[in-house]
PDB file of N, CA and C in Angstrom:
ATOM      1  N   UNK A   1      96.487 111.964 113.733  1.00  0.00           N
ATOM      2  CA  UNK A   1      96.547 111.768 112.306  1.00  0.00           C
ATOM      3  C   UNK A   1      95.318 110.976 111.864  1.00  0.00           C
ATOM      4  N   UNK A   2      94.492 111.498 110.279  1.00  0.00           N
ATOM      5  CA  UNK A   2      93.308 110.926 110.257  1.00  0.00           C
ATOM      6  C   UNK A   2      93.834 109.800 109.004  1.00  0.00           C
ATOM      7  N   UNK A   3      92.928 108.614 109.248  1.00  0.00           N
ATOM      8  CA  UNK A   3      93.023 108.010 107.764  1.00  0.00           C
ATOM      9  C   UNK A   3      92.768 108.587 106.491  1.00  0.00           C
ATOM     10  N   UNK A   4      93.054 107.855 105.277  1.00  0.00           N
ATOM     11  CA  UNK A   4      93.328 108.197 104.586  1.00  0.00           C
ATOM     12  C   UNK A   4      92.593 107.453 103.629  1.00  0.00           C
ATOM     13  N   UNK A   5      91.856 107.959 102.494  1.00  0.00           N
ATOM     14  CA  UNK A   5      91.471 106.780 101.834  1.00  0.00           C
ATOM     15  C   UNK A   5      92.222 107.579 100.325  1.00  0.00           C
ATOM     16  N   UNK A   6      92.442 106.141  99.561  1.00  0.00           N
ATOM     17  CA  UNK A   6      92.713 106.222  98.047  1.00  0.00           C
ATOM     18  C   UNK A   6      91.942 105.807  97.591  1.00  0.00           C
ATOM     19  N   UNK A   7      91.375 106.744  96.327  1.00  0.00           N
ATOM     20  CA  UNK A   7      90.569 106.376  94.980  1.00  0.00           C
ATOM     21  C   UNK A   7      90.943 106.405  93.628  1.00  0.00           C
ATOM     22  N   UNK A   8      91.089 105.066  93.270  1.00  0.00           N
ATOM     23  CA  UNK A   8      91.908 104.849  92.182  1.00  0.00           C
ATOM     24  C   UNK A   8      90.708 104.578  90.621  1.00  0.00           C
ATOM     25  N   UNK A   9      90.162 105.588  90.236  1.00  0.00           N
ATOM     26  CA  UNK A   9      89.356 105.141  88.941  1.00  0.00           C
ATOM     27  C   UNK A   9      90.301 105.031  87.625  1.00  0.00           C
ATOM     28  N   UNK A  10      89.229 104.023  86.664  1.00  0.00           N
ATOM     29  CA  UNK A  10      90.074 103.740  85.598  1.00  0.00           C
ATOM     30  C   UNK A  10      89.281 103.080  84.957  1.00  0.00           C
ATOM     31  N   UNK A  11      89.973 102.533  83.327  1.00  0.00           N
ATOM     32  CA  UNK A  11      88.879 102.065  82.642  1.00  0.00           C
ATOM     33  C   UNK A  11      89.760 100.854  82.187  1.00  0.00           C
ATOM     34  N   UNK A  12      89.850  99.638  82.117  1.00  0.00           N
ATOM     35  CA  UNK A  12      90.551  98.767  81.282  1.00  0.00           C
ATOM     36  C   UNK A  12      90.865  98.760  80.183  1.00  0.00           C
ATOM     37  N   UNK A  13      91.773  97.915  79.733  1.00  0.00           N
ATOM     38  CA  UNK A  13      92.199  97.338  78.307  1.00  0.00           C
ATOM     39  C   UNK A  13      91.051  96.635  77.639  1.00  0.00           C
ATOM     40  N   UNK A  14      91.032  97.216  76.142  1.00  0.00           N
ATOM     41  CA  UNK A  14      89.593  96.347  75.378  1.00  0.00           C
ATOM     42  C   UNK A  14      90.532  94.814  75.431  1.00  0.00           C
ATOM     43  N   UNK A  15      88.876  93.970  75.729  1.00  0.00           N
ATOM     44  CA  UNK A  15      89.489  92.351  75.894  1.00  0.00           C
ATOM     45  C   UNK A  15      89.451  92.122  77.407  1.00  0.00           C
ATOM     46  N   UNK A  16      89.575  92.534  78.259  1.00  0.00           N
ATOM     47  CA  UNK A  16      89.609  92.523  79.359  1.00  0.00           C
ATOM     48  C   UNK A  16      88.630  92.480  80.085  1.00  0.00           C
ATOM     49  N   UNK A  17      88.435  91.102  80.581  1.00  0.00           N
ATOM     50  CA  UNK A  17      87.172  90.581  81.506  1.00  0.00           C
ATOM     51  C   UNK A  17      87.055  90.972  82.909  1.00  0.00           C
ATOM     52  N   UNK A  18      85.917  90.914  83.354  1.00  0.00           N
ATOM     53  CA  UNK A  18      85.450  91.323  84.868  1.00  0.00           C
ATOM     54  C   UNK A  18      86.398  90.306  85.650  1.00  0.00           C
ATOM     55  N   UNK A  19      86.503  89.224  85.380  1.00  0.00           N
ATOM     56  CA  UNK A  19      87.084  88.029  86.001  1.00  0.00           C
ATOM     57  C   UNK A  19      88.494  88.376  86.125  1.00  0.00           C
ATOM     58  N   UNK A  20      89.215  88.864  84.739  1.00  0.00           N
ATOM     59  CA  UNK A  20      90.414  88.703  84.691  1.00  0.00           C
ATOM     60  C   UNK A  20      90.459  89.903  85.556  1.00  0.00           C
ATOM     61  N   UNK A  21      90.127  91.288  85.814  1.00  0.00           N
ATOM     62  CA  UNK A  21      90.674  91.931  86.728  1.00  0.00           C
ATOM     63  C   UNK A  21      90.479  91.953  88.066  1.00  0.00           C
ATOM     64  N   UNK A  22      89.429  91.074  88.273  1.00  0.00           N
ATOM     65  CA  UNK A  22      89.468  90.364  89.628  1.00  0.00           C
ATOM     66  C   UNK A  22      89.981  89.545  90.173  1.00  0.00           C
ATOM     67  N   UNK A  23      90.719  88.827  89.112  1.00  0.00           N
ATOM     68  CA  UNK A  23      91.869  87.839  89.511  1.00  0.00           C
ATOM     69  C   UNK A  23      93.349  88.800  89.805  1.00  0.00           C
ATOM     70  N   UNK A  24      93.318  89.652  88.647  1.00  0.00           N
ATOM     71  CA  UNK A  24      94.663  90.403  88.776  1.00  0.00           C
ATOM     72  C   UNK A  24      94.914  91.102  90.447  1.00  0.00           C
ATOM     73  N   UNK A  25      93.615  91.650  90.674  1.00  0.00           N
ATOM     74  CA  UNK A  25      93.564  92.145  91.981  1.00  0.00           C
ATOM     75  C   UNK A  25      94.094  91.487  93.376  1.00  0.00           C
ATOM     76  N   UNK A  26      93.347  90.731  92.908  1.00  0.00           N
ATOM     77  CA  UNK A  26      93.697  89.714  94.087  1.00  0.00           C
ATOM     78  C   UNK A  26      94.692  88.936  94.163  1.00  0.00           C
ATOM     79  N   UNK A  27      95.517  89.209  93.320  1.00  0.00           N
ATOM     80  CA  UNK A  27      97.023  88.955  93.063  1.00  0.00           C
ATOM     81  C   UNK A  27      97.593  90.290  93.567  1.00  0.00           C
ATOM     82  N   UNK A  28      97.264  91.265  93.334  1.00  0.00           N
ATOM     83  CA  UNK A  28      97.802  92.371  93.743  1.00  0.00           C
ATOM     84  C   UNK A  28      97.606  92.575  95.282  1.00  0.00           C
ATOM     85  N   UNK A  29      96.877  92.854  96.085  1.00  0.00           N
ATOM     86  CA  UNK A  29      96.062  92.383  96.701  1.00  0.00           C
ATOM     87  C   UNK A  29      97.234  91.901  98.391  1.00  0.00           C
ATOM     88  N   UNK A  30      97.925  90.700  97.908  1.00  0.00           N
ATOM     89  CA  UNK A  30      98.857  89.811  98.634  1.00  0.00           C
ATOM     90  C   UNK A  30      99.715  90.787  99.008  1.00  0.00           C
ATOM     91  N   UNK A  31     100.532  91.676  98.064  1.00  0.00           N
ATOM     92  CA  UNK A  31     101.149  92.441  98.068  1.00  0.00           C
ATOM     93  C   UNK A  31     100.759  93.648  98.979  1.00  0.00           C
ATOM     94  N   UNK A  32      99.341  94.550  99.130  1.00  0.00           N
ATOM     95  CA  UNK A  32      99.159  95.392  99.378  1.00  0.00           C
ATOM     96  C   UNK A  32      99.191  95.245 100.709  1.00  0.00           C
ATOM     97  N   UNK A  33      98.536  93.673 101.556  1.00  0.00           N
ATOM     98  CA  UNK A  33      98.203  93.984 102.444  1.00  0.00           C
ATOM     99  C   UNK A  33      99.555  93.486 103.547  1.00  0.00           C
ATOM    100  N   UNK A  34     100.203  93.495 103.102  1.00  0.00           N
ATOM    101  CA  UNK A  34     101.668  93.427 103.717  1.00  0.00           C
ATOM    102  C   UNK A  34     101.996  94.911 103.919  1.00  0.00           C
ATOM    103  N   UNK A  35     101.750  96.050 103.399  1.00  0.00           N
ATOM    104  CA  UNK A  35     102.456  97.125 103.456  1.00  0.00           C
ATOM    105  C   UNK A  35     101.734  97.638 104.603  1.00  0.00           C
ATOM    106  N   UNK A  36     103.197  98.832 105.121  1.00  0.00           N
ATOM    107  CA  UNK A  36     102.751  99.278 106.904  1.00  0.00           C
ATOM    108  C   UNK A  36     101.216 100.177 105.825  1.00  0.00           C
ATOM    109  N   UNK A  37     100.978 100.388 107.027  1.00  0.00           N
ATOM    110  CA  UNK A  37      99.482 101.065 107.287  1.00  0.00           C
ATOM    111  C   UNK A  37      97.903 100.719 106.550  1.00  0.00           C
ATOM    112  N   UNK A  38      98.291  99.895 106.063  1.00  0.00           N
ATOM    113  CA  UNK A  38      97.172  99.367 105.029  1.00  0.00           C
ATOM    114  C   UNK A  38      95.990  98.937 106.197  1.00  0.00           C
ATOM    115  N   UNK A  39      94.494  99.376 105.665  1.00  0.00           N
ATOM    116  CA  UNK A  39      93.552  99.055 106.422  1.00  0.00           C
ATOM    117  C   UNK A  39      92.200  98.636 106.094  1.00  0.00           C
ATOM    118  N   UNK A  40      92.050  98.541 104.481  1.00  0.00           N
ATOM    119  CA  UNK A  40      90.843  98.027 104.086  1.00  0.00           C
ATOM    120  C   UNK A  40      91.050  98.163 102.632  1.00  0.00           C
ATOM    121  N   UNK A  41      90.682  97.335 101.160  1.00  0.00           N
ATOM    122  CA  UNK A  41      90.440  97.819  99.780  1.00  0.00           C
ATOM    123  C   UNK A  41      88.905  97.027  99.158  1.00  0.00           C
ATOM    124  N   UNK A  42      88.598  97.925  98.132  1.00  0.00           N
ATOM    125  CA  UNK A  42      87.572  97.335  97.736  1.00  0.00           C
ATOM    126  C   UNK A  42      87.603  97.913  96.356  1.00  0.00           C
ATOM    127  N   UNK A  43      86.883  96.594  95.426  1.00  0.00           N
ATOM    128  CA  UNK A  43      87.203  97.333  94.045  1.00  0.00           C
ATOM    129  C   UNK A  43      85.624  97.398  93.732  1.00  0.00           C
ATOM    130  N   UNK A  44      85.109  97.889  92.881  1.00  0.00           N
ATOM    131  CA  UNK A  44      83.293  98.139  92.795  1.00  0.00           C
ATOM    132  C   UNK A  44      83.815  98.659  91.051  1.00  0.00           C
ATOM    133  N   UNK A  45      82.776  98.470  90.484  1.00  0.00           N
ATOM    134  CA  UNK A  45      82.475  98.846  88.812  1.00  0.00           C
ATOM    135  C   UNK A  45      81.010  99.814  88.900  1.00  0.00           C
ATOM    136  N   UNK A  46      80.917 100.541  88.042  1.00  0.00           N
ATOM    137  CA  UNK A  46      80.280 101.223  86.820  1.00  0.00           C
ATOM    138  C   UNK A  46      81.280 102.388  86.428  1.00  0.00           C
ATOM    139  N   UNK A  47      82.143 102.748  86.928  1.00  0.00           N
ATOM    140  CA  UNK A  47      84.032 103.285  86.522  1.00  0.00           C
ATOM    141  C   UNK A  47      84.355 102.405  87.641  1.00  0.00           C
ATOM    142  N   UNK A  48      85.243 101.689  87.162  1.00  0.00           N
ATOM    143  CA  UNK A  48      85.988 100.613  87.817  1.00  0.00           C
ATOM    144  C   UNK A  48      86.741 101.693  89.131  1.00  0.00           C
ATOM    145  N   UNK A  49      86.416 101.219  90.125  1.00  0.00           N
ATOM    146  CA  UNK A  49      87.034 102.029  91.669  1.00  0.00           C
ATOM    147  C   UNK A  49      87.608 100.927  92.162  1.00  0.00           C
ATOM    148  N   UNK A  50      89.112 101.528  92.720  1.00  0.00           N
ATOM    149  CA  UNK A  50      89.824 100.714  93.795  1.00  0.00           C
ATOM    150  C   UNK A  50      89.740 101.230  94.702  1.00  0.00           C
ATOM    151  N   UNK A  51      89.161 101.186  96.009  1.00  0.00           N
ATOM    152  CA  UNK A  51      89.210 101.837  97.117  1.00  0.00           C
ATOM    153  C   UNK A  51      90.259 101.478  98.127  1.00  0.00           C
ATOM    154  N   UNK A  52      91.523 101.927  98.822  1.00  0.00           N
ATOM    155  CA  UNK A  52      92.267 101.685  99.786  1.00  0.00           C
ATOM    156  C   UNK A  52      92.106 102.233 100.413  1.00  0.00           C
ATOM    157  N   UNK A  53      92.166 102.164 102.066  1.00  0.00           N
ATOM    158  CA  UNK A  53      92.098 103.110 103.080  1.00  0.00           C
ATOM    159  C   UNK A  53      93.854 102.510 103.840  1.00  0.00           C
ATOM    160  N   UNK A  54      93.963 103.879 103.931  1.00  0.00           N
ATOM    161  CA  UNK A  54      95.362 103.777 104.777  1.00  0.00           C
ATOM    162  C   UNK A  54      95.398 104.719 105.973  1.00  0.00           C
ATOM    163  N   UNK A  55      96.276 103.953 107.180  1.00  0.00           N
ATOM    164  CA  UNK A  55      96.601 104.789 108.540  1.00  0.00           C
ATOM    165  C   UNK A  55      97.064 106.729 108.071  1.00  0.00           C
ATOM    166  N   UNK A  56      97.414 106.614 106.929  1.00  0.00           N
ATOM    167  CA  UNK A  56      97.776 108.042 107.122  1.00  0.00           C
ATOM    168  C   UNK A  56      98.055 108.251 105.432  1.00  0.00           C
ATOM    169  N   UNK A  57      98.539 109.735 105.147  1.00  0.00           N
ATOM    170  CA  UNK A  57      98.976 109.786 103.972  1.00  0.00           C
ATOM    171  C   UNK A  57     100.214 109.665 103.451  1.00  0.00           C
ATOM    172  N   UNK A  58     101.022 109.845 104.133  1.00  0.00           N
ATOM    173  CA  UNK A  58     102.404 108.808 103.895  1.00  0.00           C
ATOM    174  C   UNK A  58     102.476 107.545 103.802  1.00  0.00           C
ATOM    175  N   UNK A  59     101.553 106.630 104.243  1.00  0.00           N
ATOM    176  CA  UNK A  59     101.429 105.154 104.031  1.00  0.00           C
ATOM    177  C   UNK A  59     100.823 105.280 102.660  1.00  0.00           C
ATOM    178  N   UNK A  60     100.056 105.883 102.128  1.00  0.00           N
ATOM    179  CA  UNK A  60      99.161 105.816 101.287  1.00  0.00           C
ATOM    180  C   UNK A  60     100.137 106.148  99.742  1.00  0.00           C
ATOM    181  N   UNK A  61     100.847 107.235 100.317  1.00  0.00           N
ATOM    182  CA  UNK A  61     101.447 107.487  99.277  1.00  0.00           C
ATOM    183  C   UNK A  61     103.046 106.447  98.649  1.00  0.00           C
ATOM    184  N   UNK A  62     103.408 105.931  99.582  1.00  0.00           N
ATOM    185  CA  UNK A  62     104.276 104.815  99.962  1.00  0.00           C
ATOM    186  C   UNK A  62     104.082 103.902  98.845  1.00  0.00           C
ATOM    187  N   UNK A  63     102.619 103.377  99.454  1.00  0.00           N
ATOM    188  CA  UNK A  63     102.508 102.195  99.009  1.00  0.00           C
ATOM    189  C   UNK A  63     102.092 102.570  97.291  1.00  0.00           C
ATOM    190  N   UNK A  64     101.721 103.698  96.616  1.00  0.00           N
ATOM    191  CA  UNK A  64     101.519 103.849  95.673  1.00  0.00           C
ATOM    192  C   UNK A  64     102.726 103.776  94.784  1.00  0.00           C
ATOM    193  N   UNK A  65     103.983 104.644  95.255  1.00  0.00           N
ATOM    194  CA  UNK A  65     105.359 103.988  94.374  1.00  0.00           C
ATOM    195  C   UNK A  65     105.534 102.758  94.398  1.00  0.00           C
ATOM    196  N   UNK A  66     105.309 101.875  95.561  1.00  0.00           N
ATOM    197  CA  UNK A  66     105.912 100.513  95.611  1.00  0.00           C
ATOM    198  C   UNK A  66     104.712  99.842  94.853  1.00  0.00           C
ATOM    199  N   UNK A  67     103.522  99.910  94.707  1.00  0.00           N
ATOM    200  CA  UNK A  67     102.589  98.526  94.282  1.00  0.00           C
ATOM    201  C   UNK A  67     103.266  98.540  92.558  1.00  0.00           C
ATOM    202  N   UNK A  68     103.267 100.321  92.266  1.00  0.00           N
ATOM    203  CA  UNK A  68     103.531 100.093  90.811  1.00  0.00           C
ATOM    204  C   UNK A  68     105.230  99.578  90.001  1.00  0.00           C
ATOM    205  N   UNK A  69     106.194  99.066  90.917  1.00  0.00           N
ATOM    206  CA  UNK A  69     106.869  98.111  90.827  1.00  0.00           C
ATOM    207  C   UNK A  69     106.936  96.599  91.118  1.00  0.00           C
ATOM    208  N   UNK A  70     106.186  96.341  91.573  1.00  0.00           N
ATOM    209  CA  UNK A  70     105.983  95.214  93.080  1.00  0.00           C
ATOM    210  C   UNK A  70     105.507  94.129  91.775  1.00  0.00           C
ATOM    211  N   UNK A  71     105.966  92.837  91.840  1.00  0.00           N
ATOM    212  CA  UNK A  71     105.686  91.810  90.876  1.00  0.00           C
ATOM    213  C   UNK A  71     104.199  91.090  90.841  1.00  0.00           C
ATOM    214  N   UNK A  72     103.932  91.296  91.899  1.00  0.00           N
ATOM    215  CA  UNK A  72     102.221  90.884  91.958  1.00  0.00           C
ATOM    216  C   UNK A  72     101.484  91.807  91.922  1.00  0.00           C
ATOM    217  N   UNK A  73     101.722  92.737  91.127  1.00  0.00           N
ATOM    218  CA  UNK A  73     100.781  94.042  90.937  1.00  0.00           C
ATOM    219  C   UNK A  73     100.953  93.940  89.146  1.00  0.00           C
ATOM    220  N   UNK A  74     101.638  93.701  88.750  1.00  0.00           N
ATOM    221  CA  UNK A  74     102.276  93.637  87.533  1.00  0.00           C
ATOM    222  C   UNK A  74     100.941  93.454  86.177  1.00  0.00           C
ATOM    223  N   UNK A  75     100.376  92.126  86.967  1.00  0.00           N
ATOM    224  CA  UNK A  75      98.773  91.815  85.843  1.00  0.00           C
ATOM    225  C   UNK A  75      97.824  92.413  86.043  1.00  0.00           C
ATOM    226  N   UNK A  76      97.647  92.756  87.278  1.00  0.00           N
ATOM    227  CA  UNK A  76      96.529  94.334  87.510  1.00  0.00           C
ATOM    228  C   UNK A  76      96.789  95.220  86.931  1.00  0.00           C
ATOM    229  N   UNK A  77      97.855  96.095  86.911  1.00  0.00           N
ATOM    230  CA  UNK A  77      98.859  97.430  85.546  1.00  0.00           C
ATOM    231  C   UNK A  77      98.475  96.839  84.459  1.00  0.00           C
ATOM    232  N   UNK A  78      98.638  95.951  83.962  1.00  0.00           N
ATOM    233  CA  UNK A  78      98.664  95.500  82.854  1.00  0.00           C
ATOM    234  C   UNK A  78      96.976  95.750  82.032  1.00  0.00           C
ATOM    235  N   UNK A  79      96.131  95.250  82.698  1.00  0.00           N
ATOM    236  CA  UNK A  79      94.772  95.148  82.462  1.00  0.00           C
ATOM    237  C   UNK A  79      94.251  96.625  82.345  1.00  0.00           C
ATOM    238  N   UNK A  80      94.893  97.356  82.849  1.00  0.00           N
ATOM    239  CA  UNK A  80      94.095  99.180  82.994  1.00  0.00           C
ATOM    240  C   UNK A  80      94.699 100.299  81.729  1.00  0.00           C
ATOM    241  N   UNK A  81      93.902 100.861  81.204  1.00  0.00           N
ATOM    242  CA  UNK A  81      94.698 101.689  80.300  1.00  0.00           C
ATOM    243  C   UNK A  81      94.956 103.109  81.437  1.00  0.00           C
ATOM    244  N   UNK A  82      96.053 103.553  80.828  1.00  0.00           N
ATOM    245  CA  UNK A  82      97.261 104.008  82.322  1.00  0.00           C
ATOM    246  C   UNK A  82      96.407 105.181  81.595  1.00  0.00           C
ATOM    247  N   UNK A  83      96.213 106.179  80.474  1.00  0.00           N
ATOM    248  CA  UNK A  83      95.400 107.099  79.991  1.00  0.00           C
ATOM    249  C   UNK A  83      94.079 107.220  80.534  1.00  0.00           C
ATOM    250  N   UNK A  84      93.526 106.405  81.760  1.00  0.00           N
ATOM    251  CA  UNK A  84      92.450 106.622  82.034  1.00  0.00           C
ATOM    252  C   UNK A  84      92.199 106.628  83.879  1.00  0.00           C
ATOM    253  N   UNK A  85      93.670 106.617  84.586  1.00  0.00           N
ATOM    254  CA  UNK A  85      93.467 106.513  85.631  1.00  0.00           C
ATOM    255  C   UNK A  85      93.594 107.635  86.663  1.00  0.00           C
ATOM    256  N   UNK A  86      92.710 107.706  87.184  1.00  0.00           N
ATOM    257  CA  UNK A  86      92.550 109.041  88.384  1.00  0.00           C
ATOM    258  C   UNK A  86      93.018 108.612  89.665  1.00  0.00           C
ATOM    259  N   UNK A  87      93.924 109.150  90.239  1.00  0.00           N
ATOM    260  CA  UNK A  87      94.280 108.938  91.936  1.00  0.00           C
ATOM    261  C   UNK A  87      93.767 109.979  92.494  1.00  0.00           C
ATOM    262  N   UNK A  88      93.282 109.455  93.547  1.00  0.00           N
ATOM    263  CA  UNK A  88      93.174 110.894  94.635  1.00  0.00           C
ATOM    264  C   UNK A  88      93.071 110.446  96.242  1.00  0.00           C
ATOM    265  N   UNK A  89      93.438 111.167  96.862  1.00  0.00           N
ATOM    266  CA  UNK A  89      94.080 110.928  98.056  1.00  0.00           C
ATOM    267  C   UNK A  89      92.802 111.770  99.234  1.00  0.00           C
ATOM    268  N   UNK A  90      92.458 111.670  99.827  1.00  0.00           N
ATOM    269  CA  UNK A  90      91.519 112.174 100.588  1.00  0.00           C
ATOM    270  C   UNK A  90      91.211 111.849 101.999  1.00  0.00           C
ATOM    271  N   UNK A  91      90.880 112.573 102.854  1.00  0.00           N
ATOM    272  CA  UNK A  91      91.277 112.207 104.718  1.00  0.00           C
ATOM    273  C   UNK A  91      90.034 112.085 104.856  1.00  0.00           C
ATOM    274  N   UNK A  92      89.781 111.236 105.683  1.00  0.00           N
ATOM    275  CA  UNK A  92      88.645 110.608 106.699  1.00  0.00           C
ATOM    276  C   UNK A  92      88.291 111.826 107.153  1.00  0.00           C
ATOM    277  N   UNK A  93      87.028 112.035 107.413  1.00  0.00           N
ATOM    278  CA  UNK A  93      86.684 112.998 108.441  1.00  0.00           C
ATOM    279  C   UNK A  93      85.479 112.393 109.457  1.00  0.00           C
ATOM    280  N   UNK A  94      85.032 111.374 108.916  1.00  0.00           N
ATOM    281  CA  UNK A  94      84.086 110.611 109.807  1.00  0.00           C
ATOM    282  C   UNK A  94      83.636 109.120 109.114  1.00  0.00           C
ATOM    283  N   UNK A  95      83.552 107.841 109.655  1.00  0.00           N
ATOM    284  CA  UNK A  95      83.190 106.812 109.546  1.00  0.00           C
ATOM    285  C   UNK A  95      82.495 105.496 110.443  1.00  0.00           C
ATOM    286  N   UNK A  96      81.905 104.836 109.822  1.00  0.00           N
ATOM    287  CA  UNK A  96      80.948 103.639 110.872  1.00  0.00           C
ATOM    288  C   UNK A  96      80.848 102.792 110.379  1.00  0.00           C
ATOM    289  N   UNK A  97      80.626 101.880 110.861  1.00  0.00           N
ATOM    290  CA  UNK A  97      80.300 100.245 110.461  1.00  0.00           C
ATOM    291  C   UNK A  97      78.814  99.955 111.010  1.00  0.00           C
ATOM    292  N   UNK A  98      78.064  99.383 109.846  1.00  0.00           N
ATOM    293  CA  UNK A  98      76.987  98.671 110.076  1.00  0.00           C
ATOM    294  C   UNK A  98      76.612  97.802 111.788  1.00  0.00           C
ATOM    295  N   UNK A  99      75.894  98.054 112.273  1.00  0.00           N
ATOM    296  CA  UNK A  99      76.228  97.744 114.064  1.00  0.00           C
ATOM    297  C   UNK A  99      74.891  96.693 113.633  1.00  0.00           C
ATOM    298  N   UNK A 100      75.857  95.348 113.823  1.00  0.00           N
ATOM    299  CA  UNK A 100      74.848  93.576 113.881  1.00  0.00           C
ATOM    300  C   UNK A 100      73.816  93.478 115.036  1.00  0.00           C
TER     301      UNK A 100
END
């Protein structure tokens, strides 16, 4: 079974600071990385990207019903206009790490 990465684009709520959704995140964040298969996230801007990588696509998809109930996800939802968000689910087919 290959990993899995999620790409979550979106655009915020007008009013809504770089800070504040980097705080929300990382409130969210606590939550995510408790769930089985979770293996890396990263959020990056010029369209705001959440990147998750998960053990598989059942983890991936898992954790997508549960974050959007889950109480420390709550001010991250809050900050995104829900009219602007793209999921997509997509399998590893090859990856590397920078070698120190």
């Amino acid at each position: 079974m290959n990993s899995v990465i999620e790409i979550v684009c979106f655009t915020v709520r007008p009013g809504t600071t770089e800070a504040d959704l980097v705080t929300a995140t990382q409130c969210s964040q606590t939550f995510i990385a408790t769930l089985e298969g979770f293996e890396y996230r990263s959020l990056s801007y010029l369209l705001w990207t959440d990147v998750i990588y998960w053990d598989c696509l059942a983890s991936a998809k898992n954790a997508c019903e549960q974050f959007k109930a889950h109480p420390d996800c709550q001010a991250f939802m809050a900050l995104i206009d829900p009219k602007t968000v793209n999921i997509e689910h997509q399998e590893i087919k090859m990856s590397a790490l920078a070698q120190s």
